[in-house]
PDB file of N, CA and C in Angstrom:
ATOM      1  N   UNK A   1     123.984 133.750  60.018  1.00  0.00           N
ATOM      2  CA  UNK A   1     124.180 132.626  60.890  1.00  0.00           C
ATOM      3  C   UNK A   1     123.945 132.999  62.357  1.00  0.00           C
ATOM      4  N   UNK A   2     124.473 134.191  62.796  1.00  0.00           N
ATOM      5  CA  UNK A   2     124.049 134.401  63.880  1.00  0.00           C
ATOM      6  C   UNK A   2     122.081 134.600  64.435  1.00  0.00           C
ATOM      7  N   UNK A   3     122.116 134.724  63.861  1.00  0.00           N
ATOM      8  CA  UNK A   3     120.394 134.943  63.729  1.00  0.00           C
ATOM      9  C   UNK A   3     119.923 133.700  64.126  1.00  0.00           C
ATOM     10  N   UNK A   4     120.142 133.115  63.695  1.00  0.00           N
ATOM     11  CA  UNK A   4     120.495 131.299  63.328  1.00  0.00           C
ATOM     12  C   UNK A   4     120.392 131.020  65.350  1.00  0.00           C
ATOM     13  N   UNK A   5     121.453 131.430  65.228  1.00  0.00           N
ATOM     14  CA  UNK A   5     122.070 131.133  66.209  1.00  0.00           C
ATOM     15  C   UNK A   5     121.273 131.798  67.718  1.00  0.00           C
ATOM     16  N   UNK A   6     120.815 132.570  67.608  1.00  0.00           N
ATOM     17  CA  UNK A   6     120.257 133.908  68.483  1.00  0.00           C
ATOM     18  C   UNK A   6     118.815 132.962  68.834  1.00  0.00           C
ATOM     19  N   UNK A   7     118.442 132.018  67.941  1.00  0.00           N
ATOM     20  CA  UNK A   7     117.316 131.628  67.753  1.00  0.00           C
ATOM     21  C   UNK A   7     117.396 129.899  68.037  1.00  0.00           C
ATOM     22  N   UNK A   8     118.143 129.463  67.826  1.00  0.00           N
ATOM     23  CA  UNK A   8     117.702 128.253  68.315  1.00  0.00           C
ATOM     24  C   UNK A   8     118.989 127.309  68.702  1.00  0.00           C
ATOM     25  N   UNK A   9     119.947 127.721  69.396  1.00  0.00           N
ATOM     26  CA  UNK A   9     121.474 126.981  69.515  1.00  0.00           C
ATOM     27  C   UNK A   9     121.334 126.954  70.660  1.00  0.00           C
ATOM     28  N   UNK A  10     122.306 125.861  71.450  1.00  0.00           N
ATOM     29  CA  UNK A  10     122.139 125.802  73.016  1.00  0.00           C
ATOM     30  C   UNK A  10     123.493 126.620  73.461  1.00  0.00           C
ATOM     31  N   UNK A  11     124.719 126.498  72.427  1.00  0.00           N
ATOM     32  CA  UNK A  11     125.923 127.153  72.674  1.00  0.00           C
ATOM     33  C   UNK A  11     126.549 127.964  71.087  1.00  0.00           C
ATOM     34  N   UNK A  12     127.450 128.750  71.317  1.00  0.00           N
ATOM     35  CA  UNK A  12     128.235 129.419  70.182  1.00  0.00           C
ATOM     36  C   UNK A  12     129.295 129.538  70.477  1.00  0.00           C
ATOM     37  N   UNK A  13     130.390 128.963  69.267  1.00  0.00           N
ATOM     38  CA  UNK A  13     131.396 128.673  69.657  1.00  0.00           C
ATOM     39  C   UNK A  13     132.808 129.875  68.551  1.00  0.00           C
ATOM     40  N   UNK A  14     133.177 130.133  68.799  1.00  0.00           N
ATOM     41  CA  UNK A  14     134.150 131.058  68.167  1.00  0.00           C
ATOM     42  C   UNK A  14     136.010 130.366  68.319  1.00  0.00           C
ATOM     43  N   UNK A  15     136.761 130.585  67.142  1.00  0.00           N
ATOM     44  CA  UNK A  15     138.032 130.243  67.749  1.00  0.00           C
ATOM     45  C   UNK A  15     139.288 130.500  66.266  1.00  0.00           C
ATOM     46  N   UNK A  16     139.783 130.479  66.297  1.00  0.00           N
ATOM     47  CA  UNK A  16     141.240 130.509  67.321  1.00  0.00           C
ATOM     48  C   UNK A  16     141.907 131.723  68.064  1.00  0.00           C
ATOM     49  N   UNK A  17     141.659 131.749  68.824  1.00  0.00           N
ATOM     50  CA  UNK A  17     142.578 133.067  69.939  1.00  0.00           C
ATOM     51  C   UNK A  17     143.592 132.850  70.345  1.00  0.00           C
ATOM     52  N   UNK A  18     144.675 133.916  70.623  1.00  0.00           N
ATOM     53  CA  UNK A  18     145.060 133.942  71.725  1.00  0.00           C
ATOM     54  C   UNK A  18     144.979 134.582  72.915  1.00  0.00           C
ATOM     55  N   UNK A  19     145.170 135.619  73.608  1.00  0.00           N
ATOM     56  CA  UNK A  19     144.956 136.753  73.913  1.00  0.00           C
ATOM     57  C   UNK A  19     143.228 137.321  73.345  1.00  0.00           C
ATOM     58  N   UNK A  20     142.327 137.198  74.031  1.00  0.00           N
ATOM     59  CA  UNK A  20     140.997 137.649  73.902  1.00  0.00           C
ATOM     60  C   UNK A  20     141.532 139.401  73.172  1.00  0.00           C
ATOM     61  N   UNK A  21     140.818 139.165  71.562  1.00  0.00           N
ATOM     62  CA  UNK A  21     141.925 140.562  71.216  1.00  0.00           C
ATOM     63  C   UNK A  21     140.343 140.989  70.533  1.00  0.00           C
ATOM     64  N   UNK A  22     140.824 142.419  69.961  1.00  0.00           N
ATOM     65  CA  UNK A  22     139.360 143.347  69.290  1.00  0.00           C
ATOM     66  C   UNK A  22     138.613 142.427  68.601  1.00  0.00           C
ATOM     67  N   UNK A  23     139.006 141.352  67.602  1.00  0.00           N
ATOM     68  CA  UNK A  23     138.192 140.698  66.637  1.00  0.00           C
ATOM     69  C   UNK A  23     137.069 139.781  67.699  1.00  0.00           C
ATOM     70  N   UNK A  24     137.457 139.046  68.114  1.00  0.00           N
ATOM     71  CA  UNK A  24     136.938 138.215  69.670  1.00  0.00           C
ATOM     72  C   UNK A  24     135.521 139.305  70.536  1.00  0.00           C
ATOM     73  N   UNK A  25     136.374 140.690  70.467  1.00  0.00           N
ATOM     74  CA  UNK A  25     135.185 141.292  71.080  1.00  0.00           C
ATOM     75  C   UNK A  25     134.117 141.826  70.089  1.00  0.00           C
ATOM     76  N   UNK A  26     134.616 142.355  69.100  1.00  0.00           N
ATOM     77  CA  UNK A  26     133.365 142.661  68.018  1.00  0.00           C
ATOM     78  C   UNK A  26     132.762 141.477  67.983  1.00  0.00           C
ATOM     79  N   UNK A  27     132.958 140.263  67.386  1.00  0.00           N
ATOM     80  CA  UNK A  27     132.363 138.837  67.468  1.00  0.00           C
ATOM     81  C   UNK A  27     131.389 138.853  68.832  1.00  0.00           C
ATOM     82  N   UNK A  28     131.681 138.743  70.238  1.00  0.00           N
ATOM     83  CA  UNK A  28     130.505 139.124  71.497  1.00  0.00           C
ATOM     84  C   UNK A  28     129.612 140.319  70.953  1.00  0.00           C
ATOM     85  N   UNK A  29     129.841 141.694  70.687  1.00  0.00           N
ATOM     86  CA  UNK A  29     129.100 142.236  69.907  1.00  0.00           C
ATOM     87  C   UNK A  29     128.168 141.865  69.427  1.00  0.00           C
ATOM     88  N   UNK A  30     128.462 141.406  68.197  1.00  0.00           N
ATOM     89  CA  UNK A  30     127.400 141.002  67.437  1.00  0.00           C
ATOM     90  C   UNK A  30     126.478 139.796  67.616  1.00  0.00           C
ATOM     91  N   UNK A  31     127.206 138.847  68.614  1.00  0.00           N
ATOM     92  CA  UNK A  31     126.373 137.642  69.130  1.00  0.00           C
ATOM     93  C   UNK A  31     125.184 138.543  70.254  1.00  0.00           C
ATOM     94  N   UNK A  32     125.564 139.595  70.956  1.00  0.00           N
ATOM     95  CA  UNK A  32     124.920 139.749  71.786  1.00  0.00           C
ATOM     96  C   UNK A  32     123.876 140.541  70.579  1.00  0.00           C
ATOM     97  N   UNK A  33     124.235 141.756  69.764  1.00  0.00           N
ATOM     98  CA  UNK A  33     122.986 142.351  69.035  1.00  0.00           C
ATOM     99  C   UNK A  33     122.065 141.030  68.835  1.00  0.00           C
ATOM    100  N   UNK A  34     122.721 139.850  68.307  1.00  0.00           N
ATOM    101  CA  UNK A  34     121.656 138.996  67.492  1.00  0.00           C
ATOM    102  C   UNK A  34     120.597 138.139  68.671  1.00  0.00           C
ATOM    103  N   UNK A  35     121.144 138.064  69.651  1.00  0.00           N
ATOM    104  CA  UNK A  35     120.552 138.064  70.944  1.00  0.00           C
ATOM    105  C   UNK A  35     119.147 138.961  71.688  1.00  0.00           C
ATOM    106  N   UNK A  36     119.534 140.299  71.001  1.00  0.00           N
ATOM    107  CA  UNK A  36     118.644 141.226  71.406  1.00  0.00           C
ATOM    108  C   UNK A  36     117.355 141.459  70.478  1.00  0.00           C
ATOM    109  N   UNK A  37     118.341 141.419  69.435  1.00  0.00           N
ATOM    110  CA  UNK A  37     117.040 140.693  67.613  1.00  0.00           C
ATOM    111  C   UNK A  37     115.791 140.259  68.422  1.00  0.00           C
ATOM    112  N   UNK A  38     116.055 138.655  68.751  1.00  0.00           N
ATOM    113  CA  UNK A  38     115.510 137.701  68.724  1.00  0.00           C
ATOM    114  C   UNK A  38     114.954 137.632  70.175  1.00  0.00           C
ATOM    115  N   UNK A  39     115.515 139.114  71.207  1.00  0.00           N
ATOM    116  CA  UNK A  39     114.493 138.955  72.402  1.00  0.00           C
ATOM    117  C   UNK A  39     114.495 137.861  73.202  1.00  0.00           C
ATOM    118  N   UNK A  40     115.995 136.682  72.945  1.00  0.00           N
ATOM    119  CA  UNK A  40     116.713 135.960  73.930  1.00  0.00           C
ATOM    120  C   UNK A  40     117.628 136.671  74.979  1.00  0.00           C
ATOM    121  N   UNK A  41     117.409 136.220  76.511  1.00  0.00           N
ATOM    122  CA  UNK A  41     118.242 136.243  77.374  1.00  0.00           C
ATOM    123  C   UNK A  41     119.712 135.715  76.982  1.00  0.00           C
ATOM    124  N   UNK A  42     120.411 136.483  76.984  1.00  0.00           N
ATOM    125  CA  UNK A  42     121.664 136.005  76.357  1.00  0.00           C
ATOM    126  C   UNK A  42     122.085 135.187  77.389  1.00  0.00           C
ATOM    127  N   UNK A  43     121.853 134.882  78.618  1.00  0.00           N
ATOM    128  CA  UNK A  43     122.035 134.041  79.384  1.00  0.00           C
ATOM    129  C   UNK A  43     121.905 132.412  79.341  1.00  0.00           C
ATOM    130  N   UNK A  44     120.677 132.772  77.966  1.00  0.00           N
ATOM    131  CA  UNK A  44     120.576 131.237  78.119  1.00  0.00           C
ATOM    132  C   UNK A  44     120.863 130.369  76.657  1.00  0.00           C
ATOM    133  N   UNK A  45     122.467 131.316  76.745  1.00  0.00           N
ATOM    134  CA  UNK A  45     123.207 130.613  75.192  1.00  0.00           C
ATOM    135  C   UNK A  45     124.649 130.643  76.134  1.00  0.00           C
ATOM    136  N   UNK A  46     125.594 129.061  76.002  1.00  0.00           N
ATOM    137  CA  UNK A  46     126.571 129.348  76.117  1.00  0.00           C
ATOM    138  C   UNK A  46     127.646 129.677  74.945  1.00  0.00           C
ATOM    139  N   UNK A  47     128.862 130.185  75.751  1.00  0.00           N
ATOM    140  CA  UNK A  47     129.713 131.065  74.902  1.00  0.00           C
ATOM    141  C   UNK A  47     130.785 129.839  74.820  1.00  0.00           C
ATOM    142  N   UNK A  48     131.195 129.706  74.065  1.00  0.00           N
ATOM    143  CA  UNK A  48     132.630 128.763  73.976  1.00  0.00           C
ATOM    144  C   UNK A  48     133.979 129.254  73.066  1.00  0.00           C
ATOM    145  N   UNK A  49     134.942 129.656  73.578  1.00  0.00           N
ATOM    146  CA  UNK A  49     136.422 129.974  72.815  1.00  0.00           C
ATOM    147  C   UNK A  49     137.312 128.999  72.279  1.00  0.00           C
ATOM    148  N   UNK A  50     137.815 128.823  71.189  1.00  0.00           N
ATOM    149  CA  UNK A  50     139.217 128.118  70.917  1.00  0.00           C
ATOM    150  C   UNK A  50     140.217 128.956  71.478  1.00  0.00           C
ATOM    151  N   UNK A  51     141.524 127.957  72.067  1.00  0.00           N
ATOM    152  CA  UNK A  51     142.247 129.206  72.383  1.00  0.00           C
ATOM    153  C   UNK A  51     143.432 128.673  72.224  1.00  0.00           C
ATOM    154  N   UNK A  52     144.508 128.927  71.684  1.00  0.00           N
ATOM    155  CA  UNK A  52     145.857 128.432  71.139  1.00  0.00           C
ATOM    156  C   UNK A  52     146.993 128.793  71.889  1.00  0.00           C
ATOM    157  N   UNK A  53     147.251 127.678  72.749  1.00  0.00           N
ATOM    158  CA  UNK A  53     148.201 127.591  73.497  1.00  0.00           C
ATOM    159  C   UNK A  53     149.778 126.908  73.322  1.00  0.00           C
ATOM    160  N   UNK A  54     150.677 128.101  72.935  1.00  0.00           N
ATOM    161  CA  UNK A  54     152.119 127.760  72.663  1.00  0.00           C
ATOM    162  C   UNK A  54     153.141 128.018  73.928  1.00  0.00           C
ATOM    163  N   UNK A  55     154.104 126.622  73.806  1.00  0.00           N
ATOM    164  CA  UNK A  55     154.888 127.451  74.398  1.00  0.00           C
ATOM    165  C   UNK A  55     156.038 128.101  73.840  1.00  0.00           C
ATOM    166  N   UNK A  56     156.342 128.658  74.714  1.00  0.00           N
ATOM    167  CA  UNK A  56     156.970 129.891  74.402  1.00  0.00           C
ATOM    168  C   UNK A  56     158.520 129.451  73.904  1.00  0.00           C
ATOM    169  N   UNK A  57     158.905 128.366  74.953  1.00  0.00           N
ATOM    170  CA  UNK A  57     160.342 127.843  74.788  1.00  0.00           C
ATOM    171  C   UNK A  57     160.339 126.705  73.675  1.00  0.00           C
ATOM    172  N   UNK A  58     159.363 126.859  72.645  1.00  0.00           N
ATOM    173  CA  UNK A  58     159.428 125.593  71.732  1.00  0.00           C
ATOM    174  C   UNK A  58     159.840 126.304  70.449  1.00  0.00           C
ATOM    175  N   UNK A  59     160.883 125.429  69.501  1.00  0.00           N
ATOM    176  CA  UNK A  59     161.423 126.050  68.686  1.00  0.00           C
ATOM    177  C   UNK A  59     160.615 126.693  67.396  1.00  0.00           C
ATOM    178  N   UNK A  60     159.132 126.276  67.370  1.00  0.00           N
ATOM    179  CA  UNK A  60     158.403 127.187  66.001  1.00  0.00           C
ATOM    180  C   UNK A  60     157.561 127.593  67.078  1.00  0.00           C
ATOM    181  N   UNK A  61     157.535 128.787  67.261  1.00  0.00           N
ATOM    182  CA  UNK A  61     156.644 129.536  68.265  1.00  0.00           C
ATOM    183  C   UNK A  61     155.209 129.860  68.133  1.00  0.00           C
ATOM    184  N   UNK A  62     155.490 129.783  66.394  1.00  0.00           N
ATOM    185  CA  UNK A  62     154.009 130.206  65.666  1.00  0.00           C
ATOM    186  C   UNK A  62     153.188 131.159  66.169  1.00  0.00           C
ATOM    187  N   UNK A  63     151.827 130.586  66.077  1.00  0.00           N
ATOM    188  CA  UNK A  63     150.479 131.788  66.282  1.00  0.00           C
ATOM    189  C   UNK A  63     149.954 131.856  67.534  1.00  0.00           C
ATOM    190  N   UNK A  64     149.166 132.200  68.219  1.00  0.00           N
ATOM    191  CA  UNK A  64     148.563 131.792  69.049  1.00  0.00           C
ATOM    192  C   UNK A  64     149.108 132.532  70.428  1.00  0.00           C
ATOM    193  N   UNK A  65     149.015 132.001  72.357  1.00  0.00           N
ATOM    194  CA  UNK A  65     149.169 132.469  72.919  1.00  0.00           C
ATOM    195  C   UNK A  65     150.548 132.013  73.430  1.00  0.00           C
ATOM    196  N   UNK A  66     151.255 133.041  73.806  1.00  0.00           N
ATOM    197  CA  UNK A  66     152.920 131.912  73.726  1.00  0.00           C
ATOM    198  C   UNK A  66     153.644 132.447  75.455  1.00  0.00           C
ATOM    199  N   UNK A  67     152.526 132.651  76.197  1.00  0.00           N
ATOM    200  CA  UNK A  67     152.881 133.827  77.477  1.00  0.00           C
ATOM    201  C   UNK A  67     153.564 132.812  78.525  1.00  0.00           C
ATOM    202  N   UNK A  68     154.109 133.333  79.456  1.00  0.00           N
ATOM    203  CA  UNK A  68     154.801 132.738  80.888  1.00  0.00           C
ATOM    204  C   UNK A  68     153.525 132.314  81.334  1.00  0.00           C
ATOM    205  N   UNK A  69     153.545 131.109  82.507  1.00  0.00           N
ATOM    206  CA  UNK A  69     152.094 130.045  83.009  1.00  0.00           C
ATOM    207  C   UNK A  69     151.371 131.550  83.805  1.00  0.00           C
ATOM    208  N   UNK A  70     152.103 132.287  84.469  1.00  0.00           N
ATOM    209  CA  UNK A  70     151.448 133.780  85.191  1.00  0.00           C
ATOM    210  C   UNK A  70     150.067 134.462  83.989  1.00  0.00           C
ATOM    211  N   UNK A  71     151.055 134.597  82.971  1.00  0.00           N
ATOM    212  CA  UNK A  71     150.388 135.061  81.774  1.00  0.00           C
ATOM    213  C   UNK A  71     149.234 134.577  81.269  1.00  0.00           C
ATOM    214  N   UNK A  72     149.507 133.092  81.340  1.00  0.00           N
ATOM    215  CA  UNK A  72     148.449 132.176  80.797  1.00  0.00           C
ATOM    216  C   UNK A  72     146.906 132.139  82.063  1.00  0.00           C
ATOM    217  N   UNK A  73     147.503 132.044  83.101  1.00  0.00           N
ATOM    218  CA  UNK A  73     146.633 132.495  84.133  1.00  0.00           C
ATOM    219  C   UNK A  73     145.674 133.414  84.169  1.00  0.00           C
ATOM    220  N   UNK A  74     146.626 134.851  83.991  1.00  0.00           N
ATOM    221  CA  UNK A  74     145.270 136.173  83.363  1.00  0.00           C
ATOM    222  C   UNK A  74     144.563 136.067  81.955  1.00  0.00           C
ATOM    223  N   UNK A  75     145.155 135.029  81.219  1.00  0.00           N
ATOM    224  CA  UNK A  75     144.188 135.070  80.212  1.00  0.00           C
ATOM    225  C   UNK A  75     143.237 134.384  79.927  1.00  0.00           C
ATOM    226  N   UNK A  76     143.585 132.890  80.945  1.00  0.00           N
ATOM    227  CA  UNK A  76     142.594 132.194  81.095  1.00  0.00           C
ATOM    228  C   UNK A  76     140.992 133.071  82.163  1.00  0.00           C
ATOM    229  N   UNK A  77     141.427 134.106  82.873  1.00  0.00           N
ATOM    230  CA  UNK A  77     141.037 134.398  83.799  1.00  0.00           C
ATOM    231  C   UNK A  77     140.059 135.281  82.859  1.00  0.00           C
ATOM    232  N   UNK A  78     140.931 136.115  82.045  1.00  0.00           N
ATOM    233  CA  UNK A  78     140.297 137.274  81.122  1.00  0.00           C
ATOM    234  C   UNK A  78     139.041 136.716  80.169  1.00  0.00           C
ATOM    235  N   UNK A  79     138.934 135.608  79.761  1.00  0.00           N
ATOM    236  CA  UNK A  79     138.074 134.907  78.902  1.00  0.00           C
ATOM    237  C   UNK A  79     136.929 134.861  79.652  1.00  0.00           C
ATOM    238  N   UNK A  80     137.277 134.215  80.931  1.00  0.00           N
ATOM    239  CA  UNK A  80     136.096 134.253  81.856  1.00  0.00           C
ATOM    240  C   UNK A  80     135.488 135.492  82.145  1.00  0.00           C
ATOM    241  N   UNK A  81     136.096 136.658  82.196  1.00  0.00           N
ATOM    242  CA  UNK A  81     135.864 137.832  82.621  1.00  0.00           C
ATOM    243  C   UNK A  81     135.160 138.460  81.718  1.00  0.00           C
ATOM    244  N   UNK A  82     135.222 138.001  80.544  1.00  0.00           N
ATOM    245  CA  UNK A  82     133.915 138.169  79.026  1.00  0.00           C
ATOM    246  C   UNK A  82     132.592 137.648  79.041  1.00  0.00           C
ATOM    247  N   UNK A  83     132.353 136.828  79.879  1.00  0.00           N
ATOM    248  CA  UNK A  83     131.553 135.833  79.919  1.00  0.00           C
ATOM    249  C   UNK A  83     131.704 134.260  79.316  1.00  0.00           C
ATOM    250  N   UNK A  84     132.669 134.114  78.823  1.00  0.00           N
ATOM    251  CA  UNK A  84     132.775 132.654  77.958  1.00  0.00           C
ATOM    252  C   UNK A  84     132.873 131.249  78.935  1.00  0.00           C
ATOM    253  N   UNK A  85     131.959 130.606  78.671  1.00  0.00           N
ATOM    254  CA  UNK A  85     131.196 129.250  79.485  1.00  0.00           C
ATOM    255  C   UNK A  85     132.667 128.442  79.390  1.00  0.00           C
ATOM    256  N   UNK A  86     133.048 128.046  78.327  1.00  0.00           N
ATOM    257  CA  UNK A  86     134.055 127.259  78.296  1.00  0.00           C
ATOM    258  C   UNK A  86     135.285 127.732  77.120  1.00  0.00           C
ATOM    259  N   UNK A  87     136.252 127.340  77.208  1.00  0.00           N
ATOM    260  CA  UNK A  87     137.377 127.439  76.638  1.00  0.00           C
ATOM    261  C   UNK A  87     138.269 126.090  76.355  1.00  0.00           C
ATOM    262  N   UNK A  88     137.959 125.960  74.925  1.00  0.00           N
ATOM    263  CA  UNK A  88     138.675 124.987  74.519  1.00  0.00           C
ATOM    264  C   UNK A  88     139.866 124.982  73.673  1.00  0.00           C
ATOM    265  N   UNK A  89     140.680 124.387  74.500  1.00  0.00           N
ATOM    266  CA  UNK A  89     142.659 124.537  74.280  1.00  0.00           C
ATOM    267  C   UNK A  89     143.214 123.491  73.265  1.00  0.00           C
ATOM    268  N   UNK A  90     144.029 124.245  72.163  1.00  0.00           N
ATOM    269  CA  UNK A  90     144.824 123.275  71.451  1.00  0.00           C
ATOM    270  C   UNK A  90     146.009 123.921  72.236  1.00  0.00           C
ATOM    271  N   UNK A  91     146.970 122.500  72.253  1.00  0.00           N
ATOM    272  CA  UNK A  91     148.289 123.119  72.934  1.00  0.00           C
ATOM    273  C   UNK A  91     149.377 122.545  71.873  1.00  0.00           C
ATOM    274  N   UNK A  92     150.019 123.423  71.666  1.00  0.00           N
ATOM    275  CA  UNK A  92     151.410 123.106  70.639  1.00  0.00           C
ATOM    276  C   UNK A  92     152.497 123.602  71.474  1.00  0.00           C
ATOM    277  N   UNK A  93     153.549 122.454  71.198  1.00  0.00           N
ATOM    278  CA  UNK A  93     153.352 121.006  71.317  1.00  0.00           C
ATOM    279  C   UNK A  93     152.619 120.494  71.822  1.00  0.00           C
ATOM    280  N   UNK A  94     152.034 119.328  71.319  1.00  0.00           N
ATOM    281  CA  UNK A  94     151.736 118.845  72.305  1.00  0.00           C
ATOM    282  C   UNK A  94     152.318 117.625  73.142  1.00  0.00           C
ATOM    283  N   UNK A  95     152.416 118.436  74.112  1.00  0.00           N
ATOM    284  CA  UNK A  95     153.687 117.603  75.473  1.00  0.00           C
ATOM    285  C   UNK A  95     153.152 117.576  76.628  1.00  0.00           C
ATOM    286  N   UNK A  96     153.811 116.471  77.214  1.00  0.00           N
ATOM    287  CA  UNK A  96     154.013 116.241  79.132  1.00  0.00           C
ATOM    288  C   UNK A  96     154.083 118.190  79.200  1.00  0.00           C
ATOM    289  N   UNK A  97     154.936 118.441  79.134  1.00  0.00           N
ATOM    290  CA  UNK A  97     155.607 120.300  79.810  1.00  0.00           C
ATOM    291  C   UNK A  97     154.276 120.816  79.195  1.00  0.00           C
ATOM    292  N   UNK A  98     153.746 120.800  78.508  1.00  0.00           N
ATOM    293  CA  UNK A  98     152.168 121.776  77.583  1.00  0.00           C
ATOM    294  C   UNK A  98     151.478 121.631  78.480  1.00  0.00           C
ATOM    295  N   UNK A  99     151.348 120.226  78.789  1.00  0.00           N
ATOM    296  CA  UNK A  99     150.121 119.934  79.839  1.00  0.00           C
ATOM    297  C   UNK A  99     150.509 120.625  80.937  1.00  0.00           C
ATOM    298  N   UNK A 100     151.652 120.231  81.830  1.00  0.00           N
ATOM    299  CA  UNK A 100     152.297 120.670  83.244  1.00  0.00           C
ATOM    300  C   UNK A 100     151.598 122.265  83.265  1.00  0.00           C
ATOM    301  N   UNK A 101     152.456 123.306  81.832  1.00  0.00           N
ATOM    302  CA  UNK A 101     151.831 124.252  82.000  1.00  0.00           C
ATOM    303  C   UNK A 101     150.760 125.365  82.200  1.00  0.00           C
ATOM    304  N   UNK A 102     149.396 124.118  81.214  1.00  0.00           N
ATOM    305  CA  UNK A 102     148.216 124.500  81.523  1.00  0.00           C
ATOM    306  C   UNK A 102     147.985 124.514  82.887  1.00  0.00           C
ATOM    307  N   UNK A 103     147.947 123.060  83.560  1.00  0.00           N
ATOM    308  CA  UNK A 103     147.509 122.662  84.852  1.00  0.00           C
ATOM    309  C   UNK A 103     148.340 123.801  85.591  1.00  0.00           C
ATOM    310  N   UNK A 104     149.165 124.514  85.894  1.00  0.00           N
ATOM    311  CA  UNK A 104     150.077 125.301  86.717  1.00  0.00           C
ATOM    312  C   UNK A 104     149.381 126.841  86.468  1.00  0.00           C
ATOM    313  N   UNK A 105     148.816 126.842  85.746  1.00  0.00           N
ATOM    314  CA  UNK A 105     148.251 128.242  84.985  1.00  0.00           C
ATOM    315  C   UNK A 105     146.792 127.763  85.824  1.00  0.00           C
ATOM    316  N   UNK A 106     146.170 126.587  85.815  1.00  0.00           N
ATOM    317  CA  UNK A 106     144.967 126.977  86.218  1.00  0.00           C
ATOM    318  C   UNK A 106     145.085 126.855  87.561  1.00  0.00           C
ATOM    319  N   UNK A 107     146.227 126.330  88.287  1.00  0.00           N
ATOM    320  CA  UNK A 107     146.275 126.588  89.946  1.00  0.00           C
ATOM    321  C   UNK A 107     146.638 127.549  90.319  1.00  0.00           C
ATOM    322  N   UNK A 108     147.140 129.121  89.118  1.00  0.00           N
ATOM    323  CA  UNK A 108     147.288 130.272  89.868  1.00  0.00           C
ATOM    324  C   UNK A 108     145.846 131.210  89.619  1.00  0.00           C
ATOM    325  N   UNK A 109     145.143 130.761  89.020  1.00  0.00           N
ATOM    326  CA  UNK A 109     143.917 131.707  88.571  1.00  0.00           C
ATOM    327  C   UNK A 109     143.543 132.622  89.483  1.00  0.00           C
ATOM    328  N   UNK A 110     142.978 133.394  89.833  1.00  0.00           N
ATOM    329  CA  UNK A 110     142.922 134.231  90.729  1.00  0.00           C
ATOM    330  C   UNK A 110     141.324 133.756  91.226  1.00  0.00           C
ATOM    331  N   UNK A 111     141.023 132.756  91.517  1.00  0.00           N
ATOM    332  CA  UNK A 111     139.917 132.017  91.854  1.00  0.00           C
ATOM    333  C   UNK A 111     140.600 131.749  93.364  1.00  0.00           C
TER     334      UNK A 111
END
């Protein structure tokens, strides 16, 4: 599929994360080998993440990223710092406070 992909996709999308962890980076890995295959500028494929946003103070804490809005900040920051075009957020719960916290996380970014 990646081949697939290396060859004729406008974006590639990978997900569920929390924390950009080893599996996430082998995955860039191998998007980029299949990139090099096919003698595309990897530049001109975007990257897209799922990324699972919990909070922390909610009573099933589950999977996903469950950090203080500081936290959520460097990791939103860290995704970017991979190269990934966009990042798309499920937030559990989903609440007024989920939202508050994203938006508060992306006004500390280090942007």
């Amino acid at each position: 599929m990646l081949r697939l992909t290396a060859r004729y996709a406008d974006a590639w999308n990978t997900a569920w994360f929390g924390l950009p962890d080893d599996l996430l980076h082998r995955r860039l890995v191998e998007l980029n080998a299949a990139l090099q295959a096919q003698g595309r500028d990897p530049a001109t494929l975007r990257r897209t993440v799922g990324m699972e946003i919990r909070d922390p103070e909610a009573t099933d804490p589950g999977e996903g990223f469950g950090g203080s809005v500081d936290e959520l900040a460097w990791a939103i920051d860290a995704y970017e710092r991979l190269g990934i075009d966009d990042l798309i957020v499920q937030l559990e719960p989903k609440t007024t406070r989920s939202l508050d916290r994203l938006a508060e996380a992306l006004k500390l970014r280090a942007h």
